[in-house]
C-alpha atoms as a PDB file:
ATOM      1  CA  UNK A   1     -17.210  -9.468  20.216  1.00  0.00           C
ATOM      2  CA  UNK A   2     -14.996  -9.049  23.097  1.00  0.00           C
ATOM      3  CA  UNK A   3     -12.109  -7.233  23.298  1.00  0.00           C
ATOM      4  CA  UNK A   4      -9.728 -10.409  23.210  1.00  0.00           C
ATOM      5  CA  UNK A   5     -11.509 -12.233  20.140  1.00  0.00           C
ATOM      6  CA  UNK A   6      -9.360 -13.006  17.609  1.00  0.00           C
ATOM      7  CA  UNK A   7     -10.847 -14.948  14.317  1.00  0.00           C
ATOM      8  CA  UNK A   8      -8.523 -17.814  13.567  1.00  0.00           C
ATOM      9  CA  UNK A   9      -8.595 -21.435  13.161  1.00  0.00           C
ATOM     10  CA  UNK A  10      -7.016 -23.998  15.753  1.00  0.00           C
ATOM     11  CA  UNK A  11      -5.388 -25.064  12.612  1.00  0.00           C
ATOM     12  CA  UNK A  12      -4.235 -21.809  11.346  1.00  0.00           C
ATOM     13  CA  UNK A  13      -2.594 -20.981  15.409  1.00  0.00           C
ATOM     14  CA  UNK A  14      -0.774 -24.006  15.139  1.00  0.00           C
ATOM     15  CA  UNK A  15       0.753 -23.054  11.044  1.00  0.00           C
ATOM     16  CA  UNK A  16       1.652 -19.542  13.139  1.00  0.00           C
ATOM     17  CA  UNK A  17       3.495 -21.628  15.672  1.00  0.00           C
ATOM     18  CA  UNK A  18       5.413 -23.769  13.434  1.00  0.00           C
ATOM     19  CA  UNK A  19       6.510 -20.783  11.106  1.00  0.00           C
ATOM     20  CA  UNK A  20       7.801 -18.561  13.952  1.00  0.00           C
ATOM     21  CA  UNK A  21       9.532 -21.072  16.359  1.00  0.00           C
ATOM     22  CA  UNK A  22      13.124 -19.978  16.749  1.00  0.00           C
ATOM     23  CA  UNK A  23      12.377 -16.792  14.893  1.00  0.00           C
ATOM     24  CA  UNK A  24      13.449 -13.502  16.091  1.00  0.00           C
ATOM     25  CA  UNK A  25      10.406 -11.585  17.625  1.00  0.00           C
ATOM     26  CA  UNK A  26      10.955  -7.619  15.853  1.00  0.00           C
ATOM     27  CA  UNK A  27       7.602  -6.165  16.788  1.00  0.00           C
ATOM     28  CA  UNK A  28       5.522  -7.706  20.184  1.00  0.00           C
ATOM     29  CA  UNK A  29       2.642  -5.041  21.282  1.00  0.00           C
ATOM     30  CA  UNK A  30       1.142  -5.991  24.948  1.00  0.00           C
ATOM     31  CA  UNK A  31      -2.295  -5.102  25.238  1.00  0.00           C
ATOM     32  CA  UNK A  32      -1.955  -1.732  23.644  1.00  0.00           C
ATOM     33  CA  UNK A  33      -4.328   0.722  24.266  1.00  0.00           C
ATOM     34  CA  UNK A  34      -4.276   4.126  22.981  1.00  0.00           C
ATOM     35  CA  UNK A  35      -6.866   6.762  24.394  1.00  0.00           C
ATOM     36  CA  UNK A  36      -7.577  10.089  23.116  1.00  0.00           C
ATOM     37  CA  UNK A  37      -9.410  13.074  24.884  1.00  0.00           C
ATOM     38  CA  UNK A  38     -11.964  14.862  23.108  1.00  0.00           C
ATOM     39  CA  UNK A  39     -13.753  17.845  24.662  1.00  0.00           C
ATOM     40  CA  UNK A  40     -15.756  15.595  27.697  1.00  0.00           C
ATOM     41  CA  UNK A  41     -15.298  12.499  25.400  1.00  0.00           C
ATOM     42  CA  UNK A  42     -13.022   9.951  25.896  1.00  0.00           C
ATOM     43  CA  UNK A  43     -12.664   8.111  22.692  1.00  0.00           C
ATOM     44  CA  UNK A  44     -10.633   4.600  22.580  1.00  0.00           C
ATOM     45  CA  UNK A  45      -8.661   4.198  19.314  1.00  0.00           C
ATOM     46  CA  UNK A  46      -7.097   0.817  20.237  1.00  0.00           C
ATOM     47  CA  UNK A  47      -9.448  -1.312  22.749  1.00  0.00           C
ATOM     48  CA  UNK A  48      -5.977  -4.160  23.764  1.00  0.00           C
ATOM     49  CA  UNK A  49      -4.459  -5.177  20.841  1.00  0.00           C
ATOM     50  CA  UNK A  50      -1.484  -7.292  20.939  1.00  0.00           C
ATOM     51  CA  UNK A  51       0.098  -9.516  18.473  1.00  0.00           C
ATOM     52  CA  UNK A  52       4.392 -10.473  17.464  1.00  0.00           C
ATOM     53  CA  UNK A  53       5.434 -10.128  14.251  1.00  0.00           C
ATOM     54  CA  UNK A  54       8.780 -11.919  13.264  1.00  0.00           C
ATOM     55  CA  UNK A  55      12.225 -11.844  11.284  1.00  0.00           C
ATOM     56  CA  UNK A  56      11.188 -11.670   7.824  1.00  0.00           C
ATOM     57  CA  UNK A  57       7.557 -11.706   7.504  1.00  0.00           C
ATOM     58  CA  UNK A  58       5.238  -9.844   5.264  1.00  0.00           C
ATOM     59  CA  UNK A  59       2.496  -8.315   6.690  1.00  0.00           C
ATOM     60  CA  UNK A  60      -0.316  -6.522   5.480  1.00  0.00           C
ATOM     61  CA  UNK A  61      -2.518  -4.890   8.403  1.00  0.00           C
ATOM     62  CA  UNK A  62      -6.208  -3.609   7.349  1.00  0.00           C
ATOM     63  CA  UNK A  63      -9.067  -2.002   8.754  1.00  0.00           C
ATOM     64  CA  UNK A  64     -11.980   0.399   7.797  1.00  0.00           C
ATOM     65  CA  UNK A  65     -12.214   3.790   8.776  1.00  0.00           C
ATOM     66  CA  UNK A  66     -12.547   4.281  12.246  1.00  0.00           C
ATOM     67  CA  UNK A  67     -10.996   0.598  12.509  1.00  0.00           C
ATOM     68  CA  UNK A  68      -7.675   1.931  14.746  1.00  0.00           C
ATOM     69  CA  UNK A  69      -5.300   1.443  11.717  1.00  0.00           C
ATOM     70  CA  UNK A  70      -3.515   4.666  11.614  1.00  0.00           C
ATOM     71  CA  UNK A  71      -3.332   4.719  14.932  1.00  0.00           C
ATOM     72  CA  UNK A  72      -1.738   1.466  14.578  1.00  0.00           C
ATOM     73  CA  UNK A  73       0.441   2.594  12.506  1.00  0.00           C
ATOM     74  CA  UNK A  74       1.682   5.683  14.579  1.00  0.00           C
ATOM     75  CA  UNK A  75       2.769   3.199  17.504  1.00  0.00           C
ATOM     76  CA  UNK A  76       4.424   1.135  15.401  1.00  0.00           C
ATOM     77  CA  UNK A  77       6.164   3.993  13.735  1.00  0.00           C
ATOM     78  CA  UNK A  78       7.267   5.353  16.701  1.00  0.00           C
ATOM     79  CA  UNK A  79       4.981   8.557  16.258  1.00  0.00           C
ATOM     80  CA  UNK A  80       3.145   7.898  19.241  1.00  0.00           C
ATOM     81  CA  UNK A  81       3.332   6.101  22.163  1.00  0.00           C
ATOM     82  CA  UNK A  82       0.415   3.479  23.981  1.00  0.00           C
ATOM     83  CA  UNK A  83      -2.188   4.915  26.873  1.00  0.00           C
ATOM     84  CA  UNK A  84      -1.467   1.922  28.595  1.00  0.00           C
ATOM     85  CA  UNK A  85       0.409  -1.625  27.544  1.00  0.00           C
ATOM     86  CA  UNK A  86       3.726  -2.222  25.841  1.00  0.00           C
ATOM     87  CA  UNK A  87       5.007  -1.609  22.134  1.00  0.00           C
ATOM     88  CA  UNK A  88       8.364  -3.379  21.876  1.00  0.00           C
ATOM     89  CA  UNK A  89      10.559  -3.076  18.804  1.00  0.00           C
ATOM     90  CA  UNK A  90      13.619  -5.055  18.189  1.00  0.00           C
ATOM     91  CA  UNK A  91      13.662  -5.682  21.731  1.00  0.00           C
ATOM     92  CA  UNK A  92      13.792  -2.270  23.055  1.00  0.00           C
ATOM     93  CA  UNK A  93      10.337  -1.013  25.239  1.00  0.00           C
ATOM     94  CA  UNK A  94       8.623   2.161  23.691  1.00  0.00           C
ATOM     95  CA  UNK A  95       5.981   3.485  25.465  1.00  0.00           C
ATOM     96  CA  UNK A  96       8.525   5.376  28.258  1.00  0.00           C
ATOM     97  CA  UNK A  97      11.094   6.645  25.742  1.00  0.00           C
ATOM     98  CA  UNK A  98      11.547  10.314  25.805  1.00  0.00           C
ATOM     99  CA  UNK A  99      10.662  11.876  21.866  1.00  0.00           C
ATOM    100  CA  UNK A 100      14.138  12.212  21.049  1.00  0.00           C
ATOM    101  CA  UNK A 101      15.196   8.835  22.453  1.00  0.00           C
ATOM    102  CA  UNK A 102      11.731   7.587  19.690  1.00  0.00           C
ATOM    103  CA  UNK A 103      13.102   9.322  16.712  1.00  0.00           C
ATOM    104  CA  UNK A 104      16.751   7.962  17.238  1.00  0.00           C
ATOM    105  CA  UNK A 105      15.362   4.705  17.284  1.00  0.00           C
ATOM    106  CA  UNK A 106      13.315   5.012  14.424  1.00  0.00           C
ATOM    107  CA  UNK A 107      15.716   6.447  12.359  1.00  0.00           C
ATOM    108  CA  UNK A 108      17.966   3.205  13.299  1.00  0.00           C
ATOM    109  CA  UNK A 109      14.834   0.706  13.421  1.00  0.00           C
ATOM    110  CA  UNK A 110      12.135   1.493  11.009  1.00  0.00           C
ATOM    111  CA  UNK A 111      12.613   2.126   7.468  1.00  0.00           C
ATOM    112  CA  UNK A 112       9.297   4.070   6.256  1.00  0.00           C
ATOM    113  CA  UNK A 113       7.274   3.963   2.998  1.00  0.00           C
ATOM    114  CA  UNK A 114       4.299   6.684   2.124  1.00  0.00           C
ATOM    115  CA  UNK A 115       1.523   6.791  -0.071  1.00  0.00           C
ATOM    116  CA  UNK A 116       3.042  10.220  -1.900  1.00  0.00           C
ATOM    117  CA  UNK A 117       6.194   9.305  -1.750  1.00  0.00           C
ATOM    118  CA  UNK A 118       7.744  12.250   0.781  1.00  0.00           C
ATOM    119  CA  UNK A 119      10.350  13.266  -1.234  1.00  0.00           C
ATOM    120  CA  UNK A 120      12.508  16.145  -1.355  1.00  0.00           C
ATOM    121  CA  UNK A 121      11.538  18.580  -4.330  1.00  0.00           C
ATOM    122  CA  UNK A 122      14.608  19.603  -6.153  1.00  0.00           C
ATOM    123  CA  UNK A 123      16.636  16.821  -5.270  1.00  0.00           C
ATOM    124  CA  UNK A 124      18.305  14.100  -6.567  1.00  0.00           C
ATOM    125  CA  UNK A 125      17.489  10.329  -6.337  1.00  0.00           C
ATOM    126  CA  UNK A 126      20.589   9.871  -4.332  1.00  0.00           C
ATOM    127  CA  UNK A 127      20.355  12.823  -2.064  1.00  0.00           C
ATOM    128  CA  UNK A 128      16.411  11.665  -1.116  1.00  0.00           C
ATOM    129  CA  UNK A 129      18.237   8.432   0.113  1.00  0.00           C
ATOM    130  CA  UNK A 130      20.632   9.543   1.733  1.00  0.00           C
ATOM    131  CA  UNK A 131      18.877  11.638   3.807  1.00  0.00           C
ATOM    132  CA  UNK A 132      18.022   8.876   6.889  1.00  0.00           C
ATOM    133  CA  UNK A 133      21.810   8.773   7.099  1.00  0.00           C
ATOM    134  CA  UNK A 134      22.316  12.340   7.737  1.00  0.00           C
ATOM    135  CA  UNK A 135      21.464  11.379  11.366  1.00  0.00           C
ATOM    136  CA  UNK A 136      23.467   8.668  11.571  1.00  0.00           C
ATOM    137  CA  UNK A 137      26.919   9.669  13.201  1.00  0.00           C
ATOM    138  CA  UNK A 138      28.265   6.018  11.928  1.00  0.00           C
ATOM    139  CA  UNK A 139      28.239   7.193   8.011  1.00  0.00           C
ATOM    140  CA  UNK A 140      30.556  10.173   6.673  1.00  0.00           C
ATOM    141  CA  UNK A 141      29.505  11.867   2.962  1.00  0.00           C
ATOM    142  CA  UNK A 142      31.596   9.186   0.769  1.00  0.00           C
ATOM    143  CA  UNK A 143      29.835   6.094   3.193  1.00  0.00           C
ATOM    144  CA  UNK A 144      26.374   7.837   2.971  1.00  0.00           C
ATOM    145  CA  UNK A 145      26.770   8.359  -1.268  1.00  0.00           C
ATOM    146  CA  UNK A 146      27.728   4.543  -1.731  1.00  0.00           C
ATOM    147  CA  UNK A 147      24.975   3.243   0.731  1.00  0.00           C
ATOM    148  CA  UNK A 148      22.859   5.485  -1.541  1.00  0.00           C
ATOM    149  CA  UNK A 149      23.842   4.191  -4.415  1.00  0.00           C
ATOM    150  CA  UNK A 150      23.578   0.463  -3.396  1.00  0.00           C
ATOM    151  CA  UNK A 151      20.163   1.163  -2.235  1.00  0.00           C
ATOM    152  CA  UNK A 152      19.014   2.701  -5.416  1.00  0.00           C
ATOM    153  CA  UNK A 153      21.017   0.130  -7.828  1.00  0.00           C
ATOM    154  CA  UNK A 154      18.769  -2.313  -5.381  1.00  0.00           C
ATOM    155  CA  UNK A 155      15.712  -1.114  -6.523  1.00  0.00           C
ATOM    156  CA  UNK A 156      16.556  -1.097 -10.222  1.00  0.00           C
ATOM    157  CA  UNK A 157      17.332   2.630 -10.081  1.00  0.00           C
ATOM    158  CA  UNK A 158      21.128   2.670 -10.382  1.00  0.00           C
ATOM    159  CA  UNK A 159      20.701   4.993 -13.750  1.00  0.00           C
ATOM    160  CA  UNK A 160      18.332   7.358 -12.419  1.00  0.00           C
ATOM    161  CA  UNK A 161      20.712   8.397  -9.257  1.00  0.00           C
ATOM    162  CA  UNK A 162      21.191  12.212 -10.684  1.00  0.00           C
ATOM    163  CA  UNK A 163      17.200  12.686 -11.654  1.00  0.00           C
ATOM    164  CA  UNK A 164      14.964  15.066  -9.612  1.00  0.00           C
ATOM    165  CA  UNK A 165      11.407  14.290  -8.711  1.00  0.00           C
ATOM    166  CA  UNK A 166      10.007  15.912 -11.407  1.00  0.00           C
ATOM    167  CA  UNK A 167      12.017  13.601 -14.074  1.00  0.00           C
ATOM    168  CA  UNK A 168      10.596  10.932 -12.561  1.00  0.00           C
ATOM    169  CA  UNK A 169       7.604   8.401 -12.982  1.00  0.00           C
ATOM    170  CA  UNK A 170       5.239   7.763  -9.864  1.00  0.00           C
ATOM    171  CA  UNK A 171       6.525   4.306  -9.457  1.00  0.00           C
ATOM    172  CA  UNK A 172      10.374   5.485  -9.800  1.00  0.00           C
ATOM    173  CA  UNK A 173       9.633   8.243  -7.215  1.00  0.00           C
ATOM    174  CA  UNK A 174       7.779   4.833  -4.859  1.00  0.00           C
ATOM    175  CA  UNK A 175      11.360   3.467  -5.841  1.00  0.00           C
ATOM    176  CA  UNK A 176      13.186   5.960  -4.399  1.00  0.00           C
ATOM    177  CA  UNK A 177      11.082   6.018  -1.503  1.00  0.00           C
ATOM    178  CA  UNK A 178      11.960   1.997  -1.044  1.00  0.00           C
ATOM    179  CA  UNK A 179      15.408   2.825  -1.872  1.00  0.00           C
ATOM    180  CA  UNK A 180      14.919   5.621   1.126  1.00  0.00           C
ATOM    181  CA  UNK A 181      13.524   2.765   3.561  1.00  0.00           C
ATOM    182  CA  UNK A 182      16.441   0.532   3.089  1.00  0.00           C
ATOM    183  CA  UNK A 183      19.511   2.475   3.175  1.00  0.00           C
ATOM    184  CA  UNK A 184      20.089   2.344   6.959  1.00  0.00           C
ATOM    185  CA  UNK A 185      19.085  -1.553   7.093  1.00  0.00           C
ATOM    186  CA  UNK A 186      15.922  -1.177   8.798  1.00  0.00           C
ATOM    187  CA  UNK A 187      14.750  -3.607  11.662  1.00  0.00           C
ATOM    188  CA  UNK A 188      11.445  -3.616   9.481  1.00  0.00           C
ATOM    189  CA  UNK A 189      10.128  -1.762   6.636  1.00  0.00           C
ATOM    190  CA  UNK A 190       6.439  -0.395   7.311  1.00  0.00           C
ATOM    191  CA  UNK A 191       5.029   1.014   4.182  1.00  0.00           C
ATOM    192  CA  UNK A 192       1.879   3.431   4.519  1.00  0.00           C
ATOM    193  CA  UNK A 193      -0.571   2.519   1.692  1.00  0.00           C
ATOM    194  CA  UNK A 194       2.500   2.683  -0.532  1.00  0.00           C
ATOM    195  CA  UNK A 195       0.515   1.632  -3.598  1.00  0.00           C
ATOM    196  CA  UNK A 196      -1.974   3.609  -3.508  1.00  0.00           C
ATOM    197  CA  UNK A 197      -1.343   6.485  -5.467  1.00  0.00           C
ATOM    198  CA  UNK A 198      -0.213   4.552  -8.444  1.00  0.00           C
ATOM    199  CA  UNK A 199      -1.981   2.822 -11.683  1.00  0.00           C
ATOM    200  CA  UNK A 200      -2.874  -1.202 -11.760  1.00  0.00           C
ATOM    201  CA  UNK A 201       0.719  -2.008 -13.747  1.00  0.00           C
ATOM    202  CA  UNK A 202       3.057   0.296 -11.493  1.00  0.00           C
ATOM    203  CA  UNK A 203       1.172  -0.753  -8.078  1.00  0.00           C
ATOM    204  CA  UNK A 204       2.101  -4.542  -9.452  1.00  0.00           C
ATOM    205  CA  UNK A 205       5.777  -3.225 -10.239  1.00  0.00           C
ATOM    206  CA  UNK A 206       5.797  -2.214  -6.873  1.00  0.00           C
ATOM    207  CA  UNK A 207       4.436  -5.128  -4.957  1.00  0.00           C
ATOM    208  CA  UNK A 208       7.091  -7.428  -7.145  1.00  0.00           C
ATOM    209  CA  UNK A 209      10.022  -5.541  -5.480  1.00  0.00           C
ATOM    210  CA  UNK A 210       8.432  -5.693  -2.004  1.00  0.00           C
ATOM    211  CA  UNK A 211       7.583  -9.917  -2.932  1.00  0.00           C
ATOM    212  CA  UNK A 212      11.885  -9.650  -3.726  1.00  0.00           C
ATOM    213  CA  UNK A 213      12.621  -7.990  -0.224  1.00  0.00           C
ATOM    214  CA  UNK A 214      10.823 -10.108   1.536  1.00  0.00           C
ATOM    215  CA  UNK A 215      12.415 -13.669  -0.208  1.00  0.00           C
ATOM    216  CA  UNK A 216      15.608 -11.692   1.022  1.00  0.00           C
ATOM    217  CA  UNK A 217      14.608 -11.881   4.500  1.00  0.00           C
ATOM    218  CA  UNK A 218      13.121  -7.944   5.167  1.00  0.00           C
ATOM    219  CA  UNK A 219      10.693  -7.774   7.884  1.00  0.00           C
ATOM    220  CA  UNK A 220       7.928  -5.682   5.978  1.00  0.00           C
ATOM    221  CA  UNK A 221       4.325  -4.532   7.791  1.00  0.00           C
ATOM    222  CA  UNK A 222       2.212  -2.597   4.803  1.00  0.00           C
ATOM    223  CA  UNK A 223      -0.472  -1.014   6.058  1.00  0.00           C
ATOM    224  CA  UNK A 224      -3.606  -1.081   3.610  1.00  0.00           C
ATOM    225  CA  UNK A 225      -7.311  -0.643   2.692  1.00  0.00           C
ATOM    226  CA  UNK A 226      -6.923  -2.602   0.019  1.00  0.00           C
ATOM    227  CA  UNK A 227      -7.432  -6.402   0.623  1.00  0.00           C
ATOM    228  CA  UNK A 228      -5.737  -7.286  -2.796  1.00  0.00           C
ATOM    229  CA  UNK A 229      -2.790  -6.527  -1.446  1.00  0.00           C
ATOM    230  CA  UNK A 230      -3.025  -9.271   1.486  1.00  0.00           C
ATOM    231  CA  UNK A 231      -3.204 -11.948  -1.546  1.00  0.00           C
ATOM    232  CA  UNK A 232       0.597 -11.527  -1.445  1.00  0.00           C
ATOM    233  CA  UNK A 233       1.367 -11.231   1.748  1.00  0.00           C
ATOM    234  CA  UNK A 234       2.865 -14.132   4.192  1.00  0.00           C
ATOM    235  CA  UNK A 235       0.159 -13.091   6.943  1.00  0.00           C
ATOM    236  CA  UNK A 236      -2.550 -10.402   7.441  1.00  0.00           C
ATOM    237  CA  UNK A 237      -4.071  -8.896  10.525  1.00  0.00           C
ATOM    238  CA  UNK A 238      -7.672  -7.115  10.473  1.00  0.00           C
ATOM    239  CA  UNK A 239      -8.585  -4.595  13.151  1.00  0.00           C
ATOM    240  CA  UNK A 240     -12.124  -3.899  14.001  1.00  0.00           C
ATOM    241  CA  UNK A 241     -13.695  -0.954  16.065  1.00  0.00           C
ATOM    242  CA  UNK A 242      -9.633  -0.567  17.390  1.00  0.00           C
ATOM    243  CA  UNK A 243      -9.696  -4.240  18.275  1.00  0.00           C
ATOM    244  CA  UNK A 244      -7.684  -7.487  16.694  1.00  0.00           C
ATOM    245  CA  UNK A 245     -10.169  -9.295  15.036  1.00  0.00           C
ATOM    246  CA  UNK A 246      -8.316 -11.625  12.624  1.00  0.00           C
ATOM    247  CA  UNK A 247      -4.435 -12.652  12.601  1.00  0.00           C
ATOM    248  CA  UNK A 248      -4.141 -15.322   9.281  1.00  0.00           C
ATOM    249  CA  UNK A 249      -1.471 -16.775   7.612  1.00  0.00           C
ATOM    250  CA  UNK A 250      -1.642 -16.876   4.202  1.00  0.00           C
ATOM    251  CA  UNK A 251      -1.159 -20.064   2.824  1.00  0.00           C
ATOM    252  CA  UNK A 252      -1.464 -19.689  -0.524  1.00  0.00           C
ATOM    253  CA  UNK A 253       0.751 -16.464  -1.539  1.00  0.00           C
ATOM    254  CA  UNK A 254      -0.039 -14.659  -4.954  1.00  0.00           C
ATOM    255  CA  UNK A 255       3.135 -14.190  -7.100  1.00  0.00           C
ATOM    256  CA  UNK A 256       2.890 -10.569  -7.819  1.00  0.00           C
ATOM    257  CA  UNK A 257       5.458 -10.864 -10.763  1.00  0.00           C
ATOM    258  CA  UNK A 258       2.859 -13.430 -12.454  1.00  0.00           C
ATOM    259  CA  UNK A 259      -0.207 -11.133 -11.789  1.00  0.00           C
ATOM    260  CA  UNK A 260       2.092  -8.307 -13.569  1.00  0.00           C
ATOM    261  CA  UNK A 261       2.487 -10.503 -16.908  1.00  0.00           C
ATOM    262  CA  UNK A 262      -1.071 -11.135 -17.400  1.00  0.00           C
ATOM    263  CA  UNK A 263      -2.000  -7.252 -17.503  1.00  0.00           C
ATOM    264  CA  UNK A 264      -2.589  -5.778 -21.059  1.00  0.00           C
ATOM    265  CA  UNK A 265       0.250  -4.572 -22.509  1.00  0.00           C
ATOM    266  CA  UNK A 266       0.560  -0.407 -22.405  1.00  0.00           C
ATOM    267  CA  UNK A 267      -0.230   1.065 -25.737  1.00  0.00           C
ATOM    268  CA  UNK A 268       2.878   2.386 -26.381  1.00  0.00           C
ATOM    269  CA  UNK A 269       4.567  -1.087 -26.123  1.00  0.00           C
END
């Protein structure tokens, strides 16, 4: 496979056309290559990968091991920066930002999602959410505490805003975390495997609130091993040996709220 092959349909470039004329481009990467120095080895994480991603899709990005994903993910997180080639988000160029310049920007830009959840032990609901605003010069205490609030009320957590981590369910704490993400208005959400530490029902739960943000227009990249998850997904994108080796659009999307009602019932119900 060459280093430009990308495995899609005539058909399915002309549905990715349609769908994203006069849409706002939020993420373009330009033949980004990321190179890493071990010992006498050089070893080449991503080979030229480029791809847009627009205003208020859902995409799900997968790989193997060894596939470039988290690597991926760091440049699109703003944790890292390209070897060579261009990582543009919301229109601003990346890779020759200074590291503080990066973190403003993703504090302002990206709204981010983890597998455990990266909250603050000992604190409240409210207090985990509003941290992202701490940085933000815009927001005093009483703005930060009712953008807080909104966010968790949002999520279906506006009588849990007082409750610690450890009064919490995994999927309330992957609320919070969501809640976390969309308090500053994010250019796009990217979400780290952010169902997999939780059972079949809650990881359902979950993917019904991120099927909700997305009908409300949030730009939302999740980054999984799973390929369930890409059932419900607008789009997907594959990446192979740190390559771009499929870019679909999903044209028949699986209603996560539908999957949810046909699981057994828990016992205790």
């Amino acid at each position: 496979m060459s280093e430009n092959t990308i495995n899609h349909s005539v058909t399915e470039q002309e549905a990715i056309d349609r769908e994203k004329k006069g849409k706002k481009v939020v993420i373009e990467l330009q033949d980004v290559r990321r190179e890493f120095h071990v010992g006498s080895e050089v070893v080449k994480a991503l080979r030229g990968v480029s791809f847009k991603i627009y205003e208020g899709e859902f995409v799900t990005i997968m790989g193997t091991s060894g596939s470039g994903k988290s690597t991926l993910l760091n440049q699109l997180g703003c944790l890292d920066t390209p070897t060579s080639g261009e990582y543009i988000l919301d229109g601003t160029p990346v890779r020759k930002m200074k590291r503080s310049e990066r973190a403003i920007l993703r504090n302002r830009k990206i709204g981010f999602i983890f597998q455990n959840y990266n909250l603050l032990a000992k604190t409240t609901a409210v207090e985990n959410v509003e941290l992202p605003l701490m940085y933000n010069k815009k927001y005093n205490a009483k703005q930060r505490r009712e953008a807080a609030v909104k966010a968790l009320q949002a999520v279906g957590l506006g009588d849990r805003l007082e409750h610690k981590s450890n009064q919490m369910s995994g999927g309330q704490m992957q609320r919070v975390a969501i809640a976390r993400a969309l308090v500053n208005d994010p250019a796009v959400i990217l979400a780290d495997e952010a169902t997999g530490n939780l059972d079949s029902r809650t990881s359902f739960e979950i993917l019904v609130l991120f099927q909700q943000l997305h009908r409300q227009g949030r730009t939302i990249i999740f980054v999984t091993h799973n390929p369930e998850i890409a059932q419900y997904s607008s789009r997907n994108i594959t990446l192979r040996d740190g390559m771009l080796c499929e870019d679909k659009v999903n044209t028949c999307i699986l209603d996560a709220a539908e999957a949810l009602a046909a699981l057994p019932k828990p016992d205790d119900e």
